[in-house]
PDB file of N, CA and C in Angstrom:
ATOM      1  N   UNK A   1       0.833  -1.168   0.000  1.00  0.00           N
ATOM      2  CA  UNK A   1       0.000   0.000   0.000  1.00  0.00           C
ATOM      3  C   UNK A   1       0.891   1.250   0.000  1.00  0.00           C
ATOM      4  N   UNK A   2       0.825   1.949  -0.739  1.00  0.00           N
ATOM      5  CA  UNK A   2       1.250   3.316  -0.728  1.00  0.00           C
ATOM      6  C   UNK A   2       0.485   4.308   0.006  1.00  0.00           C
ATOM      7  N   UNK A   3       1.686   5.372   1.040  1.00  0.00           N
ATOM      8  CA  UNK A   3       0.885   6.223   1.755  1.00  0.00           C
ATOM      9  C   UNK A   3       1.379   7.663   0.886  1.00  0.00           C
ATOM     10  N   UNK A   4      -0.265   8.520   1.192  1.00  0.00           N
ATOM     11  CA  UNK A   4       0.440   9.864   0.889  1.00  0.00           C
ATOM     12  C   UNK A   4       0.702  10.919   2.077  1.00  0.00           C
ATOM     13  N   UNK A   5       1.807  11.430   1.902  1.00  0.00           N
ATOM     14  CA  UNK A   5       1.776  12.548   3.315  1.00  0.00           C
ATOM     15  C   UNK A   5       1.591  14.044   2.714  1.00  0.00           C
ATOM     16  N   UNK A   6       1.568  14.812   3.392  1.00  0.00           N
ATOM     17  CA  UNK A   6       1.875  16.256   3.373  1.00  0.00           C
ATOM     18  C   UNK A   6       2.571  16.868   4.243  1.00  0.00           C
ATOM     19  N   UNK A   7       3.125  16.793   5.015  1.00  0.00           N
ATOM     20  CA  UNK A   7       4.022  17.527   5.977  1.00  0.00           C
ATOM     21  C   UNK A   7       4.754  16.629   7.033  1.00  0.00           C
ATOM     22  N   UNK A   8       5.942  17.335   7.265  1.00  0.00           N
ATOM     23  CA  UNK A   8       7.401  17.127   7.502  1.00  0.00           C
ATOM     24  C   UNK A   8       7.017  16.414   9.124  1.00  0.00           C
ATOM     25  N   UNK A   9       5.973  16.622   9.767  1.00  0.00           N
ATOM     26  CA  UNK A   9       5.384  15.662  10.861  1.00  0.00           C
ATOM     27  C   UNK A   9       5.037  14.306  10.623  1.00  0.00           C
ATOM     28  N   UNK A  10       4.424  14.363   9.435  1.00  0.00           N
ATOM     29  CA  UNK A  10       3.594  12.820   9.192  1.00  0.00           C
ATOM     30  C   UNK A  10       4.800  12.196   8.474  1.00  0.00           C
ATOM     31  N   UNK A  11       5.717  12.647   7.717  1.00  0.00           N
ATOM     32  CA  UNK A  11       6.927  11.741   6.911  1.00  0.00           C
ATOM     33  C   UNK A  11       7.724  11.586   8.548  1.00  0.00           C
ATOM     34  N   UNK A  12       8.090  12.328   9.130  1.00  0.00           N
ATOM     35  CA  UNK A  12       9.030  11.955  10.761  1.00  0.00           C
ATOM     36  C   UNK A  12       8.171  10.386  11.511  1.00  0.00           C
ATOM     37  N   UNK A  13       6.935  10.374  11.238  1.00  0.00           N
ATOM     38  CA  UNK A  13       6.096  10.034  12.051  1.00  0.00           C
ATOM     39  C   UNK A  13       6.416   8.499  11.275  1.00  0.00           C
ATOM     40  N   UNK A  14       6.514   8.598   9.865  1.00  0.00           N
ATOM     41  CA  UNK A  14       6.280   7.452   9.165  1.00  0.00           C
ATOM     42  C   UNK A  14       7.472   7.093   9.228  1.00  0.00           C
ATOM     43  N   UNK A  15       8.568   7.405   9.454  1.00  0.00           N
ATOM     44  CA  UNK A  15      10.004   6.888   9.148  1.00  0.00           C
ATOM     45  C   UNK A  15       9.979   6.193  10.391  1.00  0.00           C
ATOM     46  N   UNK A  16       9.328   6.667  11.393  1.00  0.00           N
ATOM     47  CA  UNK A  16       9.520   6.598  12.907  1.00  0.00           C
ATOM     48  C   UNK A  16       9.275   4.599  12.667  1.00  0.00           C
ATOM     49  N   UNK A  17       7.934   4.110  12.063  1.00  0.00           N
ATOM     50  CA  UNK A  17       7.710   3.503  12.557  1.00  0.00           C
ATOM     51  C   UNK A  17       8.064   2.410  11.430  1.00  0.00           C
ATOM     52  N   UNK A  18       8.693   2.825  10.482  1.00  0.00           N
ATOM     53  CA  UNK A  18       9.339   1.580   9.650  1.00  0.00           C
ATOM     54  C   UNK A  18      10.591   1.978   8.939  1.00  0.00           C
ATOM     55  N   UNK A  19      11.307   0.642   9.044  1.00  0.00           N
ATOM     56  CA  UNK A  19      12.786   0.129   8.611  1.00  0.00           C
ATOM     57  C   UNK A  19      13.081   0.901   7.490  1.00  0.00           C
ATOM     58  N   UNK A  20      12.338   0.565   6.746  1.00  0.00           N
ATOM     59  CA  UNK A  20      13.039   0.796   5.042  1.00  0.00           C
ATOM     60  C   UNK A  20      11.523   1.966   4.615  1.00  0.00           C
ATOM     61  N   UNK A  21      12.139   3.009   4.025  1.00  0.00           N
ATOM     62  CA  UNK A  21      10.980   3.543   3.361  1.00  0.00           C
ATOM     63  C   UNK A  21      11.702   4.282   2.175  1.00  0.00           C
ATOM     64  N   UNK A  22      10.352   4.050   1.196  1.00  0.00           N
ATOM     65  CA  UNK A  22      11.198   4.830   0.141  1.00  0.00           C
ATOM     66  C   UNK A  22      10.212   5.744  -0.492  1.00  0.00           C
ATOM     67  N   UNK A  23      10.384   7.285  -0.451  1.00  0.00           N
ATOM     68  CA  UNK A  23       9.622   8.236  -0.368  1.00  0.00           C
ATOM     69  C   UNK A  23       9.555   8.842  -1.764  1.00  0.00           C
ATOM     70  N   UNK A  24       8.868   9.136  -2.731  1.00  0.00           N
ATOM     71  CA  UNK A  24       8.374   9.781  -4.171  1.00  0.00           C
ATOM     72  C   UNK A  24       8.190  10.918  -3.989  1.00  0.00           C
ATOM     73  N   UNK A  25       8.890  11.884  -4.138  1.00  0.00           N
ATOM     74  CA  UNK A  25       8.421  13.397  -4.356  1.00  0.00           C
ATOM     75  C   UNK A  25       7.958  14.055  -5.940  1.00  0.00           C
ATOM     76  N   UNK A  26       6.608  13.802  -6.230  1.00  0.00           N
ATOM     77  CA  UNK A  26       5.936  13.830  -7.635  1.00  0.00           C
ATOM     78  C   UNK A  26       5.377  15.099  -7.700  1.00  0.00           C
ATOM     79  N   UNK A  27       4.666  15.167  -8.890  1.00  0.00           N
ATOM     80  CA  UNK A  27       3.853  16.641  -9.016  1.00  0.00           C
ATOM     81  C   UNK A  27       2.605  15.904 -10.566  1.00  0.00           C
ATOM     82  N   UNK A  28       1.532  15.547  -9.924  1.00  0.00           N
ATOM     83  CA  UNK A  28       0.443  15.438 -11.322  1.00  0.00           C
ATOM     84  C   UNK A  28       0.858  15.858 -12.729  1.00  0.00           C
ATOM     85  N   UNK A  29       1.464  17.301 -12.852  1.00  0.00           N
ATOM     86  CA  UNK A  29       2.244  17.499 -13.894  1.00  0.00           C
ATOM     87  C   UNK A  29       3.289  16.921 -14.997  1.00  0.00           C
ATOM     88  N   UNK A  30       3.689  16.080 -13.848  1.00  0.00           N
ATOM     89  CA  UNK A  30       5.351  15.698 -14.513  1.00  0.00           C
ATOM     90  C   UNK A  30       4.825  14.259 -15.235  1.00  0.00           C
ATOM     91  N   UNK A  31       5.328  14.295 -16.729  1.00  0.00           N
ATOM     92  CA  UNK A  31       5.735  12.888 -17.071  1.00  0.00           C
ATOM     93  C   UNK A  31       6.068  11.967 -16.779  1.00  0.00           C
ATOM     94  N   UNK A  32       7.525  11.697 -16.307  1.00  0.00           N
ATOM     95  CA  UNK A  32       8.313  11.032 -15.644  1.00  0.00           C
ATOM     96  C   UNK A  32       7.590  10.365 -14.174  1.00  0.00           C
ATOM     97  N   UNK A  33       6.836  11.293 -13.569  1.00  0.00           N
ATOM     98  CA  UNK A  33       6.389  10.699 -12.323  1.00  0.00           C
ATOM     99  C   UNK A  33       5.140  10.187 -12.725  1.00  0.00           C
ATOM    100  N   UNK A  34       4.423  10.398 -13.795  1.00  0.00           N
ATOM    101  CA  UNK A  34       3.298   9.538 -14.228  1.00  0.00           C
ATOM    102  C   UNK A  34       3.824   8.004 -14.671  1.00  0.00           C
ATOM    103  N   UNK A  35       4.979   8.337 -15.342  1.00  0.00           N
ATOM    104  CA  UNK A  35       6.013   6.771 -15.615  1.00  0.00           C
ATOM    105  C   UNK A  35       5.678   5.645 -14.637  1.00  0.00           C
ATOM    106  N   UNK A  36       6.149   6.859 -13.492  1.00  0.00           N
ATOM    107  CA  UNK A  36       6.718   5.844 -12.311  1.00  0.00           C
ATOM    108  C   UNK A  36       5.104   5.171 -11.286  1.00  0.00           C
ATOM    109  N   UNK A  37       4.522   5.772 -11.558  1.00  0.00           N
ATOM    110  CA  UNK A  37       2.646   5.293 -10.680  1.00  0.00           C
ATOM    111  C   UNK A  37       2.715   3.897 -10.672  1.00  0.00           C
ATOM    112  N   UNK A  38       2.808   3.107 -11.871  1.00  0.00           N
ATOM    113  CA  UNK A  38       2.440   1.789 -11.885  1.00  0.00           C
ATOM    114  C   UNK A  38       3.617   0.811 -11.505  1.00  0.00           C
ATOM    115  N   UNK A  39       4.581   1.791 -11.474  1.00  0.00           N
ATOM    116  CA  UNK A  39       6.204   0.562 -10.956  1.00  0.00           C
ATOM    117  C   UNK A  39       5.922   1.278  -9.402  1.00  0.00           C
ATOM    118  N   UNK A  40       5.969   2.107  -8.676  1.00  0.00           N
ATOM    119  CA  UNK A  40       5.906   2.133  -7.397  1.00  0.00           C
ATOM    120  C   UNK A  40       4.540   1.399  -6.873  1.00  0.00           C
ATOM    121  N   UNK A  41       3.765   1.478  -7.293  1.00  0.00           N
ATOM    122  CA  UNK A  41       2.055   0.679  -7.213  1.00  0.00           C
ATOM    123  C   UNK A  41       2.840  -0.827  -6.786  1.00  0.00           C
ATOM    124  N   UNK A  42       3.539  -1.574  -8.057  1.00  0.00           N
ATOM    125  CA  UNK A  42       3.686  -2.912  -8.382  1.00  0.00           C
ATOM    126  C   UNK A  42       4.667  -3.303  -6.937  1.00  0.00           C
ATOM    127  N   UNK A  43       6.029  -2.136  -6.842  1.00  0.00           N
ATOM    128  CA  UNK A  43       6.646  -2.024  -5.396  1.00  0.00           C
ATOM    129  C   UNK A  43       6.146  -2.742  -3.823  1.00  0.00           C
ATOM    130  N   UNK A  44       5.033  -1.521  -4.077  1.00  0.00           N
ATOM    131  CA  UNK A  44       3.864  -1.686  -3.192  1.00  0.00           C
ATOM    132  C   UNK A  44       3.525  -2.927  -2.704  1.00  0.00           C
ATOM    133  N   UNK A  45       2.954  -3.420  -3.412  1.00  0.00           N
ATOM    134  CA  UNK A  45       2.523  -4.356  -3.583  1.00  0.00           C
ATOM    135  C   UNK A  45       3.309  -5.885  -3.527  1.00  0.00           C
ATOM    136  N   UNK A  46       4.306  -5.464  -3.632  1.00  0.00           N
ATOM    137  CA  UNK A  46       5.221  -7.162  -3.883  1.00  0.00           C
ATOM    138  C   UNK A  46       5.613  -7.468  -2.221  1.00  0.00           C
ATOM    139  N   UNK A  47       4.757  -8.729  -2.027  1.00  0.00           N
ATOM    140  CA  UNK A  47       4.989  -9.031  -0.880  1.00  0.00           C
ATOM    141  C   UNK A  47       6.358  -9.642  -0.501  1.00  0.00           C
ATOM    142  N   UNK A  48       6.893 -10.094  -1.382  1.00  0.00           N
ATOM    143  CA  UNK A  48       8.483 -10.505  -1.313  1.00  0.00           C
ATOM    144  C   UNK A  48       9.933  -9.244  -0.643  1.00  0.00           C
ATOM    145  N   UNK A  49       8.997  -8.223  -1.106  1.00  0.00           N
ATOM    146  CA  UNK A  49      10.197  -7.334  -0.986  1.00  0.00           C
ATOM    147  C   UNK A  49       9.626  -6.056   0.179  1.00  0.00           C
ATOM    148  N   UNK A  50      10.420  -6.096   1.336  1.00  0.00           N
ATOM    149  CA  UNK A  50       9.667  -5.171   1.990  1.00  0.00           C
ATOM    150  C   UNK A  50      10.508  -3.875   2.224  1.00  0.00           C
ATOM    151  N   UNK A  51       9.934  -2.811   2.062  1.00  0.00           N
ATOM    152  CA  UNK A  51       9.616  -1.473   2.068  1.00  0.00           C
ATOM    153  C   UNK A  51       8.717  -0.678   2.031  1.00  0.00           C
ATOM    154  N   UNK A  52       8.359   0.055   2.585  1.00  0.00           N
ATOM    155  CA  UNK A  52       7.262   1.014   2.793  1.00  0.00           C
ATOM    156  C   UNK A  52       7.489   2.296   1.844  1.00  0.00           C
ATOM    157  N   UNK A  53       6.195   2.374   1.046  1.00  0.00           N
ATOM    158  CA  UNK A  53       6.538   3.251  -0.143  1.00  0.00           C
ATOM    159  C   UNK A  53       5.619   4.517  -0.005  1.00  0.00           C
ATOM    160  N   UNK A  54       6.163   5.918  -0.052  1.00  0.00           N
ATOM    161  CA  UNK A  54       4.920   7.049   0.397  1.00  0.00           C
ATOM    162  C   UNK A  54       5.485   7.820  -0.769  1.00  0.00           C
ATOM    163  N   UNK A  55       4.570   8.824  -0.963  1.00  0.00           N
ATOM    164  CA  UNK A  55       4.414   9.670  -2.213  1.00  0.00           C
ATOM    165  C   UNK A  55       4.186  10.871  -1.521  1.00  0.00           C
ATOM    166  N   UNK A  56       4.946  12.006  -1.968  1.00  0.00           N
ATOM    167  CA  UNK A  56       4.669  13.297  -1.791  1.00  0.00           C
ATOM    168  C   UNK A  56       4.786  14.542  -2.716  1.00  0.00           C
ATOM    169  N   UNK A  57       3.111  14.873  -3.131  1.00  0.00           N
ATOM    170  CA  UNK A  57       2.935  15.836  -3.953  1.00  0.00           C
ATOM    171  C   UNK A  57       3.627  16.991  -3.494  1.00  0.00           C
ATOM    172  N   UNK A  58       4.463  17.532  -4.328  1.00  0.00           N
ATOM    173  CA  UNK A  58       5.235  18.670  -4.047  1.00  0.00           C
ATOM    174  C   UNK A  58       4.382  19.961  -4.351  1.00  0.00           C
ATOM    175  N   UNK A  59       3.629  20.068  -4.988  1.00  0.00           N
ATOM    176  CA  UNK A  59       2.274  20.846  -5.219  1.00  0.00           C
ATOM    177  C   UNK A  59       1.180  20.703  -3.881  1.00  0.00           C
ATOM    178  N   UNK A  60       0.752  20.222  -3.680  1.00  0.00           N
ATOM    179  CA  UNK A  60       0.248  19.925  -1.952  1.00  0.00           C
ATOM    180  C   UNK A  60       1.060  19.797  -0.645  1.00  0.00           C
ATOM    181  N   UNK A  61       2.335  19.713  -1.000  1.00  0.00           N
ATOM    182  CA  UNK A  61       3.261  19.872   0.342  1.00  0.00           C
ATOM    183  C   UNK A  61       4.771  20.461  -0.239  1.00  0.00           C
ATOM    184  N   UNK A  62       4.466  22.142  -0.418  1.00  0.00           N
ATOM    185  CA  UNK A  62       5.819  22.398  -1.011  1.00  0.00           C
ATOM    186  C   UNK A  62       6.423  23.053   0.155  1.00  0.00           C
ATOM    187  N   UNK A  63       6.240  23.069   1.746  1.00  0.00           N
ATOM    188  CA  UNK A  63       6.759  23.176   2.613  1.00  0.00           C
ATOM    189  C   UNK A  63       8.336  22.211   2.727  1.00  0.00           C
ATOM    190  N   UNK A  64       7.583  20.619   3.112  1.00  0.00           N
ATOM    191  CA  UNK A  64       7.667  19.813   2.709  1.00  0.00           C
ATOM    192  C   UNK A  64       9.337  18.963   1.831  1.00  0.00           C
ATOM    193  N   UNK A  65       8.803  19.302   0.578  1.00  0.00           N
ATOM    194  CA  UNK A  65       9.416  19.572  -0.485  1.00  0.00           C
ATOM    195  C   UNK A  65      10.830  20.423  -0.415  1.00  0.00           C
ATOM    196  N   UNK A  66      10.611  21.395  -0.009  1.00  0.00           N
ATOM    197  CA  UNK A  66      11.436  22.671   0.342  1.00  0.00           C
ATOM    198  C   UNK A  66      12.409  21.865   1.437  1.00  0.00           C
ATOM    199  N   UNK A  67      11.732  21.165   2.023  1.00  0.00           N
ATOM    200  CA  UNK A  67      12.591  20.846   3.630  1.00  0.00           C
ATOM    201  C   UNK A  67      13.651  19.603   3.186  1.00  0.00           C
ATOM    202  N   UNK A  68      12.913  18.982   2.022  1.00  0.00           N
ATOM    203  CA  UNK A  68      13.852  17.875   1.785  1.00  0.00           C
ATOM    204  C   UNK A  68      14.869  18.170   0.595  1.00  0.00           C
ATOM    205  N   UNK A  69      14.656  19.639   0.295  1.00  0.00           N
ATOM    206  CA  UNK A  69      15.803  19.876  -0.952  1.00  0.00           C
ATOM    207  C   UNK A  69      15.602  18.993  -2.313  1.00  0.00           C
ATOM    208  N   UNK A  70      14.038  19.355  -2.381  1.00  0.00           N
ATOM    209  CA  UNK A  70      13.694  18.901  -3.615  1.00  0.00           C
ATOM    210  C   UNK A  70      13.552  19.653  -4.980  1.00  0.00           C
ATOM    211  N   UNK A  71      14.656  19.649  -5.518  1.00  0.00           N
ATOM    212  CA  UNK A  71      15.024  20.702  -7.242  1.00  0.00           C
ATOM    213  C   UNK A  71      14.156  20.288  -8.013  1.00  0.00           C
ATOM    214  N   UNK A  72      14.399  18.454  -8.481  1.00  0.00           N
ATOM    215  CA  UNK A  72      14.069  17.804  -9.541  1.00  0.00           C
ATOM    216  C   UNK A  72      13.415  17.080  -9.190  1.00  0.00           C
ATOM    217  N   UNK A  73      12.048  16.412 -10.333  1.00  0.00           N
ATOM    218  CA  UNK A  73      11.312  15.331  -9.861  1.00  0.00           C
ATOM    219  C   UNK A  73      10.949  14.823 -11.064  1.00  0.00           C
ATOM    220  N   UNK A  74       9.976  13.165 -11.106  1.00  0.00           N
ATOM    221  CA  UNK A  74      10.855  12.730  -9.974  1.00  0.00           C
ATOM    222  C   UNK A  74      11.813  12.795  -8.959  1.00  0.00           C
ATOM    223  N   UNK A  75      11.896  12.961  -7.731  1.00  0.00           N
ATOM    224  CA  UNK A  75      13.177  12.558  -7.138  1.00  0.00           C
ATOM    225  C   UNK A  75      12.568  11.257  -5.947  1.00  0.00           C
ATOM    226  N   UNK A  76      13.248  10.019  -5.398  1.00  0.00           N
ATOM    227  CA  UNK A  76      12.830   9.275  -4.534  1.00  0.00           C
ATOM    228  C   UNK A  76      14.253   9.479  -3.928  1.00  0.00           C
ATOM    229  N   UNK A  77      13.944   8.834  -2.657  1.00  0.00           N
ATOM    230  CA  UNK A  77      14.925   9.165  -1.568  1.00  0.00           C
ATOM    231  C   UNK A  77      14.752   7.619  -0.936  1.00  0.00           C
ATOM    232  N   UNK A  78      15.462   6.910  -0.031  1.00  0.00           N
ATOM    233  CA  UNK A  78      15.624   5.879   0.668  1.00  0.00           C
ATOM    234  C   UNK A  78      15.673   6.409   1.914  1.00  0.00           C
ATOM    235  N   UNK A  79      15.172   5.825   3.053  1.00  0.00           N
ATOM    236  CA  UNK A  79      15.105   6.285   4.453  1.00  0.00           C
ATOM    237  C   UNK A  79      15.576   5.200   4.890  1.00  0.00           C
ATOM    238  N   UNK A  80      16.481   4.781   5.783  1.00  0.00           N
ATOM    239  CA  UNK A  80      16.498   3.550   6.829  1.00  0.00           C
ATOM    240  C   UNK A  80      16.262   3.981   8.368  1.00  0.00           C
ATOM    241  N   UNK A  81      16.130   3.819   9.169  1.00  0.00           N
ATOM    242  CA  UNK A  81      15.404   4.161  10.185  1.00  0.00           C
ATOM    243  C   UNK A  81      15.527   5.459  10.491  1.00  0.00           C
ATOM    244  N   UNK A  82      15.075   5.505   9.519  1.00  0.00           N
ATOM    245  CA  UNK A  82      14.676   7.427   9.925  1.00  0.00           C
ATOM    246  C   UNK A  82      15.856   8.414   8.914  1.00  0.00           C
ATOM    247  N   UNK A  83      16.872   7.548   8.610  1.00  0.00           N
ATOM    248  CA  UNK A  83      18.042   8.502   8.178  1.00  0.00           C
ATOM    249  C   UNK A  83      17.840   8.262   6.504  1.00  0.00           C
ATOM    250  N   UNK A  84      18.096   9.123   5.891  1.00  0.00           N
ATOM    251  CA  UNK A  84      18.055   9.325   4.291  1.00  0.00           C
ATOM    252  C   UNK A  84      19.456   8.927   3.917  1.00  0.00           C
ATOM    253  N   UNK A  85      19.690   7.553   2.886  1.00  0.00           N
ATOM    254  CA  UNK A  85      20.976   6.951   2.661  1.00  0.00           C
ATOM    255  C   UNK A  85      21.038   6.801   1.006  1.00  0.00           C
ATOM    256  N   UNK A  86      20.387   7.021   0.471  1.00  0.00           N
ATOM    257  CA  UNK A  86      20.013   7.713  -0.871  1.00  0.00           C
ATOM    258  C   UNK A  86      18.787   8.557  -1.724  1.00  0.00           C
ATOM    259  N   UNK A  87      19.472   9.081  -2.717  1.00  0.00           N
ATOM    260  CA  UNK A  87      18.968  10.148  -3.220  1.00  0.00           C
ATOM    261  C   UNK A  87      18.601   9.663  -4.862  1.00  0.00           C
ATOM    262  N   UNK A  88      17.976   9.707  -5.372  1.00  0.00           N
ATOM    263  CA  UNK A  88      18.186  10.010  -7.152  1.00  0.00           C
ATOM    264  C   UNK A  88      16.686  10.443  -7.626  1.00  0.00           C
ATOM    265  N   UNK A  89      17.148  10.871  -8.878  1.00  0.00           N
ATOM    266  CA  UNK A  89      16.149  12.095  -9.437  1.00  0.00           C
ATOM    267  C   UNK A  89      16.134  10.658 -10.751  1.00  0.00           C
ATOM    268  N   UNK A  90      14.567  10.888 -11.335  1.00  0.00           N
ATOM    269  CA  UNK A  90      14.118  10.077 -12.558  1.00  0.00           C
ATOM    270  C   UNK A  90      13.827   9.139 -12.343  1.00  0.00           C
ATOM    271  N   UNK A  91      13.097   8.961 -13.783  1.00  0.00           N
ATOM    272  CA  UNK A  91      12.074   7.439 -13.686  1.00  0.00           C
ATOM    273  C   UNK A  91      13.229   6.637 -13.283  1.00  0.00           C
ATOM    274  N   UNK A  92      12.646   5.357 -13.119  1.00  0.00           N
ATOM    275  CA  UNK A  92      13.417   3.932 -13.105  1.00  0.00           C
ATOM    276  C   UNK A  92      12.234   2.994 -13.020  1.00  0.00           C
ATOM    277  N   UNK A  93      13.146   1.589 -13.837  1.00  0.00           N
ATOM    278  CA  UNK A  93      12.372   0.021 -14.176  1.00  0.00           C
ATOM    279  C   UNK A  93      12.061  -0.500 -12.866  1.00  0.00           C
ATOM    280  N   UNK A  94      11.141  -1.117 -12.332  1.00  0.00           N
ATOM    281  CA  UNK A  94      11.163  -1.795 -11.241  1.00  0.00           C
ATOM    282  C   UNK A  94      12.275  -2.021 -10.980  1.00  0.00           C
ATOM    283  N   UNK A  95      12.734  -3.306 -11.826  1.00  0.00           N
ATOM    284  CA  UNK A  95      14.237  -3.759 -11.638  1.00  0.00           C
ATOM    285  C   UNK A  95      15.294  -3.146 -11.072  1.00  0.00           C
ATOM    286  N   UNK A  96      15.204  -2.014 -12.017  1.00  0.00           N
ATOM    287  CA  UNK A  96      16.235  -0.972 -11.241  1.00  0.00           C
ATOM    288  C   UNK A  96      16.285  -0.338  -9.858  1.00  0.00           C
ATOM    289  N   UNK A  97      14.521  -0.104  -9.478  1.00  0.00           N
ATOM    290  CA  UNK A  97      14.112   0.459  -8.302  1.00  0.00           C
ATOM    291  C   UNK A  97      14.573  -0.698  -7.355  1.00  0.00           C
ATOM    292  N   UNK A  98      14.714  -1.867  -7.547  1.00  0.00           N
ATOM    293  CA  UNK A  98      14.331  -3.108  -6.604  1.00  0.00           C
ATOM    294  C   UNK A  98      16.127  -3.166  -6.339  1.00  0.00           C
ATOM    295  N   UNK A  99      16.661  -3.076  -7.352  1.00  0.00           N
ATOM    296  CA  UNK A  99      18.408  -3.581  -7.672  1.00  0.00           C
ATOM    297  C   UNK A  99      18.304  -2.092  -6.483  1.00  0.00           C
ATOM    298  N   UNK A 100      17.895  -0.817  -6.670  1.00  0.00           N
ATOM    299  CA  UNK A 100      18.560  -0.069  -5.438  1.00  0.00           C
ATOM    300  C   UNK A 100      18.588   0.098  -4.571  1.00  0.00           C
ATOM    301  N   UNK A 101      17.277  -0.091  -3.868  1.00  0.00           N
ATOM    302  CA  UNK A 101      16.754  -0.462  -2.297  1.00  0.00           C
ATOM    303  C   UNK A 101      17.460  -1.281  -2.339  1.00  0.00           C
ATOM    304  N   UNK A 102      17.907  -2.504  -2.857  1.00  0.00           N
ATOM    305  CA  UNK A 102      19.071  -3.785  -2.004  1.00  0.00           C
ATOM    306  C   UNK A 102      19.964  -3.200  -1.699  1.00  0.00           C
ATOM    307  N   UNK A 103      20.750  -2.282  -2.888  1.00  0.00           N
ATOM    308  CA  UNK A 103      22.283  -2.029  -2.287  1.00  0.00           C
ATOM    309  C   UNK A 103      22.156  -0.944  -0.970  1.00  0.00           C
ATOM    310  N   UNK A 104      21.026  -0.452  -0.383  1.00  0.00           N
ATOM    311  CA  UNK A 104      20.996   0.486   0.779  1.00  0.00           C
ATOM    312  C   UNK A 104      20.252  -0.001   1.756  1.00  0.00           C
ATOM    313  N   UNK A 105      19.599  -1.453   1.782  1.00  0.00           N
ATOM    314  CA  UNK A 105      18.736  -2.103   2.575  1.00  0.00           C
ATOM    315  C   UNK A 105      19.950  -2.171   3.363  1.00  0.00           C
ATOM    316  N   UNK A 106      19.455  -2.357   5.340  1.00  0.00           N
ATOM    317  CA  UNK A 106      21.021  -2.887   6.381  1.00  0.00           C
ATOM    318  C   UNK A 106      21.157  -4.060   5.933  1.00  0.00           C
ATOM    319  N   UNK A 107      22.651  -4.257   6.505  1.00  0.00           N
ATOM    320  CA  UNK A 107      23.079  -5.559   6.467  1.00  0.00           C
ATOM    321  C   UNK A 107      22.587  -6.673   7.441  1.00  0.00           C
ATOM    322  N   UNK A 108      23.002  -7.898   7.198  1.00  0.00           N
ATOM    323  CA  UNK A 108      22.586  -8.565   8.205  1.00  0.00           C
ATOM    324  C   UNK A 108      23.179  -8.765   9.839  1.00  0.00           C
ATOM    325  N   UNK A 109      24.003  -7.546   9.982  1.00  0.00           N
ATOM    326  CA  UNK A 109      24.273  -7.312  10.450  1.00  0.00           C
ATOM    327  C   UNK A 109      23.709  -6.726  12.087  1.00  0.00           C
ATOM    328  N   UNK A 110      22.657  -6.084  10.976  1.00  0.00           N
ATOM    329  CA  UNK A 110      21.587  -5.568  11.843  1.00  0.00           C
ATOM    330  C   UNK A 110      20.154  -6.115  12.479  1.00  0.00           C
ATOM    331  N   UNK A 111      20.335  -7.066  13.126  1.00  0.00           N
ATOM    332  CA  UNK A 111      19.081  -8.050  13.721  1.00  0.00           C
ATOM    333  C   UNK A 111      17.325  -7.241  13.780  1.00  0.00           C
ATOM    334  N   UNK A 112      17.889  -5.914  14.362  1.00  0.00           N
ATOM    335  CA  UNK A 112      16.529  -5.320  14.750  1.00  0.00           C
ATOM    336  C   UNK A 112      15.656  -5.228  13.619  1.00  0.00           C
ATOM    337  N   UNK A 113      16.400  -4.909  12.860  1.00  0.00           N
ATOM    338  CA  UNK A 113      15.534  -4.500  11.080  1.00  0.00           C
ATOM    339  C   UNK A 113      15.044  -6.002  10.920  1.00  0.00           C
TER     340      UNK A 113
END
């Protein structure tokens, strides 16, 4: 399930309470983030692979937006408990989305996750 937020409380709130999140900063406007609807949807959705996926209209939360140093969009960001460990701007293939959350998912290192 994909969540949507609007402000820099409810994304704190959401990082708060899960491991892996990977956050969409879109705008109805943009091409590229219309691309991406049905590969973050499919994300969503794949029970194999866990991450928590939220979307934030930069047009409905350009506070927000502003706070996370958002230029370009698409842009998605990776959160691991709470901390932002990547960044990139533009579409991407599932595949690709899936190949990048691995390389920033913790290691197994980390039991709690």
């Amino acid at each position: 399930m994909i969540v949507s937020l609007t402000s820099s409380a409810e994304l704190a709130a959401h990082l708060a309470k899960n491991a892996i999140t990977l956050v969409d900063f879109w705008a109805p406007w943009c091409g590229p983030c219309k691309v991406m609807n049905p590969i973050l949807d499919q994300l969503a959705n794949d029970q194999s692979f866990s991450v928590s996926v939220v979307k934030v209209n930069i047009d409905d939360a350009p506070d927000l937006a502003s706070g996370q140093q958002i230029i370009s969009i698409p842009c998605l960001k990776i959160f691991v408990n709470g901390q932002q460990v990547a960044s990139q701007v533009g579409a991407q293939s599932l595949t690709q989305l899936k190949d990048w959350i691995a390389r920033h998912q913790p290691s197994a290192q980390h039991p709690s996750l």
